[in-house]
N, C-alpha and C. Protein backbone atom coordinates (compact mmCIF):
# COMPACT_ATOMS: atom_id res chain seq x y z
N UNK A 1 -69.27 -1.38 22.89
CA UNK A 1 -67.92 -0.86 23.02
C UNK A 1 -67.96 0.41 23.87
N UNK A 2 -67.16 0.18 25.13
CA UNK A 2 -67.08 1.96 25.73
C UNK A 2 -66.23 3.11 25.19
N UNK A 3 -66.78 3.58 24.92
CA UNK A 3 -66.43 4.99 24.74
C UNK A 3 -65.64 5.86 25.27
N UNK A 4 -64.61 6.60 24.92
CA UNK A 4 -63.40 7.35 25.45
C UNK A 4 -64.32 8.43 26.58
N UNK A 5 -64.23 8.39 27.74
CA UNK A 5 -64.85 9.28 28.94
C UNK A 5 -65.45 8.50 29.89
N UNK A 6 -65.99 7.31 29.03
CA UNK A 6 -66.57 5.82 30.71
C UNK A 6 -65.48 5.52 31.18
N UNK A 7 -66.09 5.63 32.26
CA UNK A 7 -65.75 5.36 33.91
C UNK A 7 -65.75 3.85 33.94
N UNK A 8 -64.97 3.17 34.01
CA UNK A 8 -65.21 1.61 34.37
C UNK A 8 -64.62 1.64 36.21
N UNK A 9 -65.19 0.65 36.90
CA UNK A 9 -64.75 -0.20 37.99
C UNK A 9 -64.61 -1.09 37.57
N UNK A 10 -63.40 -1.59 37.98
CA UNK A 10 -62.75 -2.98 37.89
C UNK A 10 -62.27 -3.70 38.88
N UNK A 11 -62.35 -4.65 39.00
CA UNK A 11 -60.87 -5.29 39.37
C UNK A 11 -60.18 -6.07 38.64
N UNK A 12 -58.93 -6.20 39.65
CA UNK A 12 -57.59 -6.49 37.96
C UNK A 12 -56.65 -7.23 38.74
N UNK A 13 -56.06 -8.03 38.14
CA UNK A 13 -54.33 -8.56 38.96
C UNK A 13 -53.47 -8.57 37.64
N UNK A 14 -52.58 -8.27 37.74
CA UNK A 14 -51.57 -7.80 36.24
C UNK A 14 -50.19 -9.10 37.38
N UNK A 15 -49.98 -9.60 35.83
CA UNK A 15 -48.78 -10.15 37.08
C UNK A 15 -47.29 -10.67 35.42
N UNK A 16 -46.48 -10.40 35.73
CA UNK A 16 -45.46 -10.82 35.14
C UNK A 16 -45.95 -12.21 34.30
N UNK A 17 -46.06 -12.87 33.23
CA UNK A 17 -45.76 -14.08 32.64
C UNK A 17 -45.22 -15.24 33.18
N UNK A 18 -45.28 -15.92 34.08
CA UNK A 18 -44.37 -17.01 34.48
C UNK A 18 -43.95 -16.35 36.11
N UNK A 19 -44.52 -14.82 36.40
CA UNK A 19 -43.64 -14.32 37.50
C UNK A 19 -44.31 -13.53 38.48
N UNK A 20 -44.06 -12.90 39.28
CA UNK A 20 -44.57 -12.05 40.40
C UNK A 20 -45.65 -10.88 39.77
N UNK A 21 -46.62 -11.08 40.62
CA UNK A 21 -47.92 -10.18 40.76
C UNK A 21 -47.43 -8.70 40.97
N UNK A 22 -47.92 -7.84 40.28
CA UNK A 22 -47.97 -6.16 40.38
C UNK A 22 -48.83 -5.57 40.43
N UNK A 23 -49.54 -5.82 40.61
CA UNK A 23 -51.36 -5.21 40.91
C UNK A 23 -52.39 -6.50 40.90
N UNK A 24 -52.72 -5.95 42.49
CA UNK A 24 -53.88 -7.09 42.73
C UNK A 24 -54.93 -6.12 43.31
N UNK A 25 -56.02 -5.69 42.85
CA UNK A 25 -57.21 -5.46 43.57
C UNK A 25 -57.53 -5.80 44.72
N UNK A 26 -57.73 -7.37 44.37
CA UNK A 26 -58.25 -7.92 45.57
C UNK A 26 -57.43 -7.83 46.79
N UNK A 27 -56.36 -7.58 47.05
CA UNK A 27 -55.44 -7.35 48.26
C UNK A 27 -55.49 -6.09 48.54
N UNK A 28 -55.39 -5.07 47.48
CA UNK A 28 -55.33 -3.76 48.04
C UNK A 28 -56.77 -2.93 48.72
N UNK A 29 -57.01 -3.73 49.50
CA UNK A 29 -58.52 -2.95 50.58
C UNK A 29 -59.31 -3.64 49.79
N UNK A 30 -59.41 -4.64 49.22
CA UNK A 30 -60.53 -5.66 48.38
C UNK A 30 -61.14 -4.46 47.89
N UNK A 31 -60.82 -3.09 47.14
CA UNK A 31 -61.61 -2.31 46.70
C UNK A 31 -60.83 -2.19 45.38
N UNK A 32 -62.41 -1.85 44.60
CA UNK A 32 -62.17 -1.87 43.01
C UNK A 32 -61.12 -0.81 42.17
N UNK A 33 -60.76 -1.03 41.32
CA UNK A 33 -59.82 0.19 40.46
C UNK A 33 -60.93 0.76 39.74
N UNK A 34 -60.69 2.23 39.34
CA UNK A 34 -61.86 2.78 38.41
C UNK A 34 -60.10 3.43 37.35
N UNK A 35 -60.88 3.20 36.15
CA UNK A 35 -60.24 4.05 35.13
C UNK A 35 -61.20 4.71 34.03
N UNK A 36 -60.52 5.45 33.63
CA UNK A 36 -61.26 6.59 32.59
C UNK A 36 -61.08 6.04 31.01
N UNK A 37 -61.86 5.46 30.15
CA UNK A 37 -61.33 4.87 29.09
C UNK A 37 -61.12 6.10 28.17
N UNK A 38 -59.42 6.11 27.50
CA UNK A 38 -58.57 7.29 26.68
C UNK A 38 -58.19 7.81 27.52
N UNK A 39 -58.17 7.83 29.41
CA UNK A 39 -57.14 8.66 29.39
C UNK A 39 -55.63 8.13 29.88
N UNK A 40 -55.80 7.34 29.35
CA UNK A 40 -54.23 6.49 29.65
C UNK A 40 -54.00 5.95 31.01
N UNK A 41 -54.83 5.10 31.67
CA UNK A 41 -54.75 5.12 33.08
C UNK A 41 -54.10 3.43 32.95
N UNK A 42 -53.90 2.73 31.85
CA UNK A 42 -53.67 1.21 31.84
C UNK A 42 -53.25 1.17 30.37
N UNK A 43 -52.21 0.55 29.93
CA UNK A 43 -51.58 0.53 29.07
C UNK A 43 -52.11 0.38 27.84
N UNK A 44 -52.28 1.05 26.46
CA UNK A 44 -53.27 0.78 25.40
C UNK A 44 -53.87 -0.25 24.98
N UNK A 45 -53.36 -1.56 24.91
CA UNK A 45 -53.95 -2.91 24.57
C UNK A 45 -54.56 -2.92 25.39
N UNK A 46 -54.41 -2.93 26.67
CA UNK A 46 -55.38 -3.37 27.76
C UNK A 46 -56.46 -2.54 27.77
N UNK A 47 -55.89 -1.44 27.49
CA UNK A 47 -57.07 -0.37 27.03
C UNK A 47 -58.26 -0.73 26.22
N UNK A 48 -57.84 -1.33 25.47
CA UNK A 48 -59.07 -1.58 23.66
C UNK A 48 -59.59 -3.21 24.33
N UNK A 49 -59.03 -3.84 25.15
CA UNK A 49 -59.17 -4.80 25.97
C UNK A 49 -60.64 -4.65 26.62
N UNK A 50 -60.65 -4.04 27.68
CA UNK A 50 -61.16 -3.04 28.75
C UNK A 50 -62.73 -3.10 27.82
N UNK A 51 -62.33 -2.28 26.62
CA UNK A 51 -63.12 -1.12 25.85
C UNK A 51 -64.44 -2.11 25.31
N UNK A 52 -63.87 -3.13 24.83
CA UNK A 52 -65.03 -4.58 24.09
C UNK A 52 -65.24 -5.41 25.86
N UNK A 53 -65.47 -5.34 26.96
CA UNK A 53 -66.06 -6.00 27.72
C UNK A 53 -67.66 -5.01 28.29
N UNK A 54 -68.37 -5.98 29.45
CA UNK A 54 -69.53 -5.51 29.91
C UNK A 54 -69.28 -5.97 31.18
N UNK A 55 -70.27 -5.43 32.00
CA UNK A 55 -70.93 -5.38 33.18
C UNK A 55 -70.37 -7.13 33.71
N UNK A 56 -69.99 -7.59 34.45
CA UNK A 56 -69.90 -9.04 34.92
C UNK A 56 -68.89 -9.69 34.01
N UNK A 57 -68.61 -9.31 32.89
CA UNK A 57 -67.33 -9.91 32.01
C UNK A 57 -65.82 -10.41 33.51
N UNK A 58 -65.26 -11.50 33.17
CA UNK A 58 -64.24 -11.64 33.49
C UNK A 58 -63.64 -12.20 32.01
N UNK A 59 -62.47 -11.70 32.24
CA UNK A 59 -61.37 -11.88 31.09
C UNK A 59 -59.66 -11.95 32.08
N UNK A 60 -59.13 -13.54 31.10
CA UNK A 60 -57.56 -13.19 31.43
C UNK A 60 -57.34 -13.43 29.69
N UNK A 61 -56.07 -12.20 30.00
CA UNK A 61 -55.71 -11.40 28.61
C UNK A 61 -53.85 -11.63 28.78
N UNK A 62 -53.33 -11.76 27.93
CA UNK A 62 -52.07 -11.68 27.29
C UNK A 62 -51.54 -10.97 26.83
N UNK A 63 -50.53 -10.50 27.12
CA UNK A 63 -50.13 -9.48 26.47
C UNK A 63 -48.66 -9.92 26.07
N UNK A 64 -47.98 -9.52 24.99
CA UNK A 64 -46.43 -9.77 24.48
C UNK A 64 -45.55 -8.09 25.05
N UNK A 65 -44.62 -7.94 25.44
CA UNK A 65 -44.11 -7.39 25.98
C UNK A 65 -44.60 -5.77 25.20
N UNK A 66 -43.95 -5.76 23.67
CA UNK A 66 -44.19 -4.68 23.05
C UNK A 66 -45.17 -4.01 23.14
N UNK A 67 -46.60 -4.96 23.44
CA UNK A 67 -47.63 -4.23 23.36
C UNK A 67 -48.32 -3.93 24.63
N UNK A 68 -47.55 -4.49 25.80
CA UNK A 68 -47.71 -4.33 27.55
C UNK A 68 -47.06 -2.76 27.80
N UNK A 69 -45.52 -3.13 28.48
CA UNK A 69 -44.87 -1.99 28.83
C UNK A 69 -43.82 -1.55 27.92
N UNK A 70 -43.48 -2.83 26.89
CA UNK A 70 -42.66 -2.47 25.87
C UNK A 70 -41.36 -3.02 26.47
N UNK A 71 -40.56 -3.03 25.00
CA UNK A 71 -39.61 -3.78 24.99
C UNK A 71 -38.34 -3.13 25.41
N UNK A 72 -37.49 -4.16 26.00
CA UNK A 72 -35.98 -3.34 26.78
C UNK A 72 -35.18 -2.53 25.21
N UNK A 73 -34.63 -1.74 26.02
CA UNK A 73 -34.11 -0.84 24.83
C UNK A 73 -32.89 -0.10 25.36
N UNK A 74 -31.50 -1.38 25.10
CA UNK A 74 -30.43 -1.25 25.54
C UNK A 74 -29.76 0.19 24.96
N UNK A 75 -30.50 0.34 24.43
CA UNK A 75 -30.06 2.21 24.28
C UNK A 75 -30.44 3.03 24.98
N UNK A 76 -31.22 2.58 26.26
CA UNK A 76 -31.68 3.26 27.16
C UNK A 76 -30.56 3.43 28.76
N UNK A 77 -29.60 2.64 28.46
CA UNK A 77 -28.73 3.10 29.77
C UNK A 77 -27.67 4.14 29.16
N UNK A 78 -27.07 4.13 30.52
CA UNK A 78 -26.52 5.50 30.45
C UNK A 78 -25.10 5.40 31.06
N UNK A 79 -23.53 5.61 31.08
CA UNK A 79 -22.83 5.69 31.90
C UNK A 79 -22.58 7.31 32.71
N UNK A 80 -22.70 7.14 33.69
CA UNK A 80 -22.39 8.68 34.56
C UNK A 80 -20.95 8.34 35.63
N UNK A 81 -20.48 9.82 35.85
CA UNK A 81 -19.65 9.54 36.78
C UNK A 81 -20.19 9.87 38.19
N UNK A 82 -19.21 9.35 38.74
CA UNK A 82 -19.89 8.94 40.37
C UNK A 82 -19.50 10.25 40.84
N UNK A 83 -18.98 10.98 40.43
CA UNK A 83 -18.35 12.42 40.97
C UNK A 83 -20.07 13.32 40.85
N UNK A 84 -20.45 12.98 40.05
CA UNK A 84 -21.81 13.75 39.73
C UNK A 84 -23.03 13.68 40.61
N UNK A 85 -22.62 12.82 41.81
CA UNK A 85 -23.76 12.47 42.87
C UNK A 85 -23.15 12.74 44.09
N UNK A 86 -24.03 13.41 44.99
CA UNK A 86 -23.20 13.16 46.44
C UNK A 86 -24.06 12.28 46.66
N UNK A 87 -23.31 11.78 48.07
CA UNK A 87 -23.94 10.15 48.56
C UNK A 87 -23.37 9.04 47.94
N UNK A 88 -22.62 8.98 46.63
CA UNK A 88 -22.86 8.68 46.03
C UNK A 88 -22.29 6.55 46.30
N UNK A 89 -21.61 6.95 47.57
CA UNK A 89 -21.38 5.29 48.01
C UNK A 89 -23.26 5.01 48.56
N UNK A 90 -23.78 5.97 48.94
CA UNK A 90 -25.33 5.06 49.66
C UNK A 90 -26.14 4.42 48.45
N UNK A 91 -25.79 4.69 46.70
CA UNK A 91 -26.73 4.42 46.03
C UNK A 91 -26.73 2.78 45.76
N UNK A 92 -27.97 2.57 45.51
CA UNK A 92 -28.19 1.37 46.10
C UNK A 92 -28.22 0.43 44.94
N UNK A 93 -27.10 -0.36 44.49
CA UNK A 93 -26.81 -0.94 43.31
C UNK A 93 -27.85 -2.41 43.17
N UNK A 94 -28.81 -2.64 42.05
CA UNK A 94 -29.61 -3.06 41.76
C UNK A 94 -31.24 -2.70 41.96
N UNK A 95 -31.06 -1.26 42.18
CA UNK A 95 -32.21 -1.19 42.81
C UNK A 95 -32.64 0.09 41.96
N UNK A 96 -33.72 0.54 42.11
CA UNK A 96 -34.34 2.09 41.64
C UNK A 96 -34.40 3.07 42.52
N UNK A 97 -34.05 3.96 41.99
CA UNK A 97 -34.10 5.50 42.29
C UNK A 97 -34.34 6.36 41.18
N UNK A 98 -34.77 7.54 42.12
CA UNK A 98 -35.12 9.06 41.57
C UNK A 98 -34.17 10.03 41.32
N UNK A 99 -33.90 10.23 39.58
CA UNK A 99 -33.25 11.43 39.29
C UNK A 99 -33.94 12.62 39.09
N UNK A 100 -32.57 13.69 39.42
CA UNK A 100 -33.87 14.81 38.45
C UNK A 100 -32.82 14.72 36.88
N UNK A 101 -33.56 14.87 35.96
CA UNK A 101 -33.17 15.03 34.35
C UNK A 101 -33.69 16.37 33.90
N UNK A 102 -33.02 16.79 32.82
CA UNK A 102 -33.53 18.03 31.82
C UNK A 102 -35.12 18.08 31.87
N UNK A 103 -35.54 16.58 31.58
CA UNK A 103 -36.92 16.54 31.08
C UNK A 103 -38.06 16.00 32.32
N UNK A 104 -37.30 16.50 33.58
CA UNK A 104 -37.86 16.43 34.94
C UNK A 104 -37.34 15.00 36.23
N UNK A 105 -38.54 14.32 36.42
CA UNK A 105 -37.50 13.15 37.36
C UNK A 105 -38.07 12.06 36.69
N UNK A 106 -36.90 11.49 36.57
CA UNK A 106 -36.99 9.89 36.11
C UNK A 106 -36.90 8.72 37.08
N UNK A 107 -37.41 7.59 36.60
CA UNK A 107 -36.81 6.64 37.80
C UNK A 107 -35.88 5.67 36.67
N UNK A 108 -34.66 5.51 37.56
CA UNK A 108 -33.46 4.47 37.12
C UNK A 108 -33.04 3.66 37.74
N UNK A 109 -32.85 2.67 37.15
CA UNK A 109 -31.82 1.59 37.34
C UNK A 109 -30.33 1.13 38.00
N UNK A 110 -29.90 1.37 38.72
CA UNK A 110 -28.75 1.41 39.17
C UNK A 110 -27.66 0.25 39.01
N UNK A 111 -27.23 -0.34 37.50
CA UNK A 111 -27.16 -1.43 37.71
C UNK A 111 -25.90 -1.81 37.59
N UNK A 112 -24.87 -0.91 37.76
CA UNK A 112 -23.53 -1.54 37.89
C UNK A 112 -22.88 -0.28 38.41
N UNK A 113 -21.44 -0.45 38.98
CA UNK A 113 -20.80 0.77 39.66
C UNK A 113 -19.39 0.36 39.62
N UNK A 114 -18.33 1.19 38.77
CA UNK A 114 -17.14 0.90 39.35
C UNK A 114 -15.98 1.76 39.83
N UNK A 115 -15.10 1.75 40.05
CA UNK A 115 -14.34 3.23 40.66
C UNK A 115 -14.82 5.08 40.33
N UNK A 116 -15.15 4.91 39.38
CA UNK A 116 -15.57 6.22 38.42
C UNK A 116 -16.88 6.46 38.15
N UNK A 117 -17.53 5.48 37.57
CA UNK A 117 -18.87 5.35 36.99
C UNK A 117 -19.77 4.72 37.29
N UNK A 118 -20.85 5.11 37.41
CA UNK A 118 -21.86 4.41 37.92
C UNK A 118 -22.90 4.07 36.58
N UNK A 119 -23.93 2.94 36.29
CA UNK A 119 -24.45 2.64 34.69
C UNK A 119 -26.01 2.49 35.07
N UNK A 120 -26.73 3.65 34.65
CA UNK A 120 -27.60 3.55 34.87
C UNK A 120 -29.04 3.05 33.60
N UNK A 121 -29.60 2.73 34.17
CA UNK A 121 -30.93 1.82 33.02
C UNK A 121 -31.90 2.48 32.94
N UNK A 122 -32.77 3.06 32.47
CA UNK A 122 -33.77 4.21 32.20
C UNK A 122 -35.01 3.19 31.69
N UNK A 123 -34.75 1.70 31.05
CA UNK A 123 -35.97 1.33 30.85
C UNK A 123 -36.91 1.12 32.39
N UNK A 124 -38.45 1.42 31.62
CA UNK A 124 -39.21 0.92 32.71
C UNK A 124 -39.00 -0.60 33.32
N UNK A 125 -39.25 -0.41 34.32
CA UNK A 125 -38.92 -1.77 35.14
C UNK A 125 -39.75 -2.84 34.86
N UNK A 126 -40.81 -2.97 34.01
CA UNK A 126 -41.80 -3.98 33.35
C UNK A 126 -41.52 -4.52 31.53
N UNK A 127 -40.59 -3.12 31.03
CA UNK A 127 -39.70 -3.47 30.33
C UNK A 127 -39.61 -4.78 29.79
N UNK A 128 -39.98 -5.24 28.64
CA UNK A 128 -39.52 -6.46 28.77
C UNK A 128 -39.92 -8.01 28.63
N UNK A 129 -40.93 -7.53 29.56
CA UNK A 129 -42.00 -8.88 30.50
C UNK A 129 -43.39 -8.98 29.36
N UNK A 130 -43.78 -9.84 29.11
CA UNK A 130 -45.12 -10.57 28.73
C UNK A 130 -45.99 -10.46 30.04
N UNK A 131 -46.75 -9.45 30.06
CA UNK A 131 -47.63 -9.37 31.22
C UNK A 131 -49.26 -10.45 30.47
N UNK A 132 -49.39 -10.76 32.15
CA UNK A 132 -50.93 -11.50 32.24
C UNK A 132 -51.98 -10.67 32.80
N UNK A 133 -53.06 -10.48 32.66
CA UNK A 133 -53.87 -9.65 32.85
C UNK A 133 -55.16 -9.95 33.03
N UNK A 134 -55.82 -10.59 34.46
CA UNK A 134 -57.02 -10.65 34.76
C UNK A 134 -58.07 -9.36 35.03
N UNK A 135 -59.12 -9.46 34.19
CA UNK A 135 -60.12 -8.49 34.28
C UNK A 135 -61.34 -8.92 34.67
N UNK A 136 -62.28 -7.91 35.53
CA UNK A 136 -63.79 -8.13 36.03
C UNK A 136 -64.62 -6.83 35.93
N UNK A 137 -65.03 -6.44 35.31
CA UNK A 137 -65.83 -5.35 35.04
C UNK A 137 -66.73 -5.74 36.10
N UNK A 138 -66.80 -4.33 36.89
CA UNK A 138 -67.96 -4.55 38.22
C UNK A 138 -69.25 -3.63 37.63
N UNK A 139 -68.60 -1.86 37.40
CA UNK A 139 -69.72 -1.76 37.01
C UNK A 139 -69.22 -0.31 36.16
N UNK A 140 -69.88 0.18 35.25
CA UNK A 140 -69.89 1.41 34.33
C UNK A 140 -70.74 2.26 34.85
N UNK A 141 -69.66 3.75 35.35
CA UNK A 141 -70.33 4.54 36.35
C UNK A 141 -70.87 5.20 35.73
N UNK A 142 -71.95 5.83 36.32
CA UNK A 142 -73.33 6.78 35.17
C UNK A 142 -72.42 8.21 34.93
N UNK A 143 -72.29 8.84 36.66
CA UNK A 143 -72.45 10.41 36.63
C UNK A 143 -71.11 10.17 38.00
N UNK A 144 -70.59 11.56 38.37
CA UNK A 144 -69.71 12.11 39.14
C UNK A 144 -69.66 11.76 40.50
N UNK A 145 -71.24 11.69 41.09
CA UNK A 145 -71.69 11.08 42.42
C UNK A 145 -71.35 9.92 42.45
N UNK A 146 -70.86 8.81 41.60
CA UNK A 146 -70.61 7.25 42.22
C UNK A 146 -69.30 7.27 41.79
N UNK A 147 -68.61 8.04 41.32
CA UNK A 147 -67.09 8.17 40.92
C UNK A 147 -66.24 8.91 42.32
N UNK A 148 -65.41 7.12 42.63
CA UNK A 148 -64.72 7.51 43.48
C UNK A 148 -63.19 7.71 42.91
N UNK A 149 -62.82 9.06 42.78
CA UNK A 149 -61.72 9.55 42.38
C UNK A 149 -60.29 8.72 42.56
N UNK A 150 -59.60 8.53 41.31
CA UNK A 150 -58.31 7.92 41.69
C UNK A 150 -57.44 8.09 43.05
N UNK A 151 -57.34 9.28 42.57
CA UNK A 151 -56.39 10.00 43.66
C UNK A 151 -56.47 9.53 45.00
N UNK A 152 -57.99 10.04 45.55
CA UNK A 152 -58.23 9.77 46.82
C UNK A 152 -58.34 7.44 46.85
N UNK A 153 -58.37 7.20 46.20
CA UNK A 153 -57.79 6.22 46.45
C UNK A 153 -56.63 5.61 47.19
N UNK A 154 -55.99 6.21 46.26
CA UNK A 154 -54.01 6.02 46.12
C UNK A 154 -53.76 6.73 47.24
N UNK A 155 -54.01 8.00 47.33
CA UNK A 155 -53.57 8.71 48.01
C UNK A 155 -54.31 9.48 49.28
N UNK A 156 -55.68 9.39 49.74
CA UNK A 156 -56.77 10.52 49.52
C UNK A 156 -56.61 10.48 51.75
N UNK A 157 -57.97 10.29 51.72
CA UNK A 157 -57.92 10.75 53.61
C UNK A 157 -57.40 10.17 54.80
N UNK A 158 -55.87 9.94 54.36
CA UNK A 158 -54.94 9.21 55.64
C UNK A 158 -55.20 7.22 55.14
N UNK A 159 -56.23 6.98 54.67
CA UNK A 159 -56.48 5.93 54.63
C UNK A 159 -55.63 4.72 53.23
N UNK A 160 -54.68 5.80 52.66
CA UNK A 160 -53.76 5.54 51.74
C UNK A 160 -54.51 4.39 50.30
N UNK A 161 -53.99 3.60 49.98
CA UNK A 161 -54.49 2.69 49.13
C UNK A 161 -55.24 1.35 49.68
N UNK A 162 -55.77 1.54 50.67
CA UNK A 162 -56.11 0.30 51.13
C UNK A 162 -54.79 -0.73 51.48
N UNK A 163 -53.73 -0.61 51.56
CA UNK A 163 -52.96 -1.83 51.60
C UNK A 163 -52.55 -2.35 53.42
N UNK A 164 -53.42 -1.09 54.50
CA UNK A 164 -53.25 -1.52 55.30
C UNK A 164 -52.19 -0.47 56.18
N UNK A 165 -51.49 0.04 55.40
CA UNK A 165 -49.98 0.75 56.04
C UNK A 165 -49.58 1.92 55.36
N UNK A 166 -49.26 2.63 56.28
CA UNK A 166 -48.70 4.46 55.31
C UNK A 166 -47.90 4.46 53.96
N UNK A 167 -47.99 5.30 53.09
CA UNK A 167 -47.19 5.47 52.17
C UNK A 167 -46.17 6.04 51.90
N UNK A 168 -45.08 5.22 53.25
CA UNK A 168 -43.44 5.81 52.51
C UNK A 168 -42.84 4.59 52.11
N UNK A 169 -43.49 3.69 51.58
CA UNK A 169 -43.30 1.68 51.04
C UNK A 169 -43.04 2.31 49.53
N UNK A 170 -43.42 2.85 49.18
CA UNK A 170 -42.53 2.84 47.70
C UNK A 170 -43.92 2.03 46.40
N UNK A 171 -45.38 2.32 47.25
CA UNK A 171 -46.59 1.56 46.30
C UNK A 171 -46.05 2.32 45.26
């Protein structure tokens, strides 16, 4: 069992139940994901998932919504008035955007609009879904020298996430 502080490399494809792919390794620069086991880098089941594999393990895993991204929680929208936004004809109905909130920026839902009000959805956008979850443990990193940092992954020397193209796409 690994231990809360291993370093795993992986690769992974997470994809909706019945539906569209949201993380594929293998497409993004055919280079591996590393996560930190405990520090929340992949949702807890998948976590304790993760935690009982080894070295060369492949695993596809199931998940029921509650225990993926969790379940929709129609107490999570909101009605606002449209007076409260400038722009507020460019916002883009069915789609997500960035608020700022009390408790910093959220991303929402934009999912209905009518003379006055606009109704916004605060659940996460995975919300919901029975995710599928292929796993490959490549390898369990020793020390700091073979740990290639998230960040510079995602984000790191112009070379973005591997997907080929700059990051104003909305990865």
């Amino acid at each position: 069992m690994l231990p809360d502080g291993a370093r795993v490399r992986l690769h992974m494809i997470q994809r909706i139940e019945g539906g569209r792919t949201f993380v594929d390794t293998h497409i993004q620069g055919v280079v591996p994901d590393e996560i930190v086991i405990g520090r929340g880098d992949v949702f807890p089941a998948l976590e304790d998932a993760i935690r009982d594999m080894a070295v060369g393990d492949k695993r596809t895993l199931r998940f029921d919504a509650a225990d993926a991204y969790g379940e929709r929680d129609e107490g999570q929208k909101e009605i606002v008035a449209k007076a409260d936004f400038p722009r507020v004809d460019e916002l883009p109905l069915g789609h997500y955007i960035i608020i700022r909130t009390s408790d910093g920026q959220a991303r929402v839902l934009v999912t209905e609009a009518d003379e006055d009000h606009l109704l916004f959805d605060y659940n996460p956008e995975l919300a919901g879904h029975n995710i599928i979850c292929e796993v490959e443990i490549i390898k369990i990193l020793e020390d700091e020298s073979d740990l290639r940092k998230r960040d510079e992954y995602f984000y790191g020397d112009g070379g973005g996430c591997g997907c080929g193209h700059g990051h104003g796409h909305g990865h």
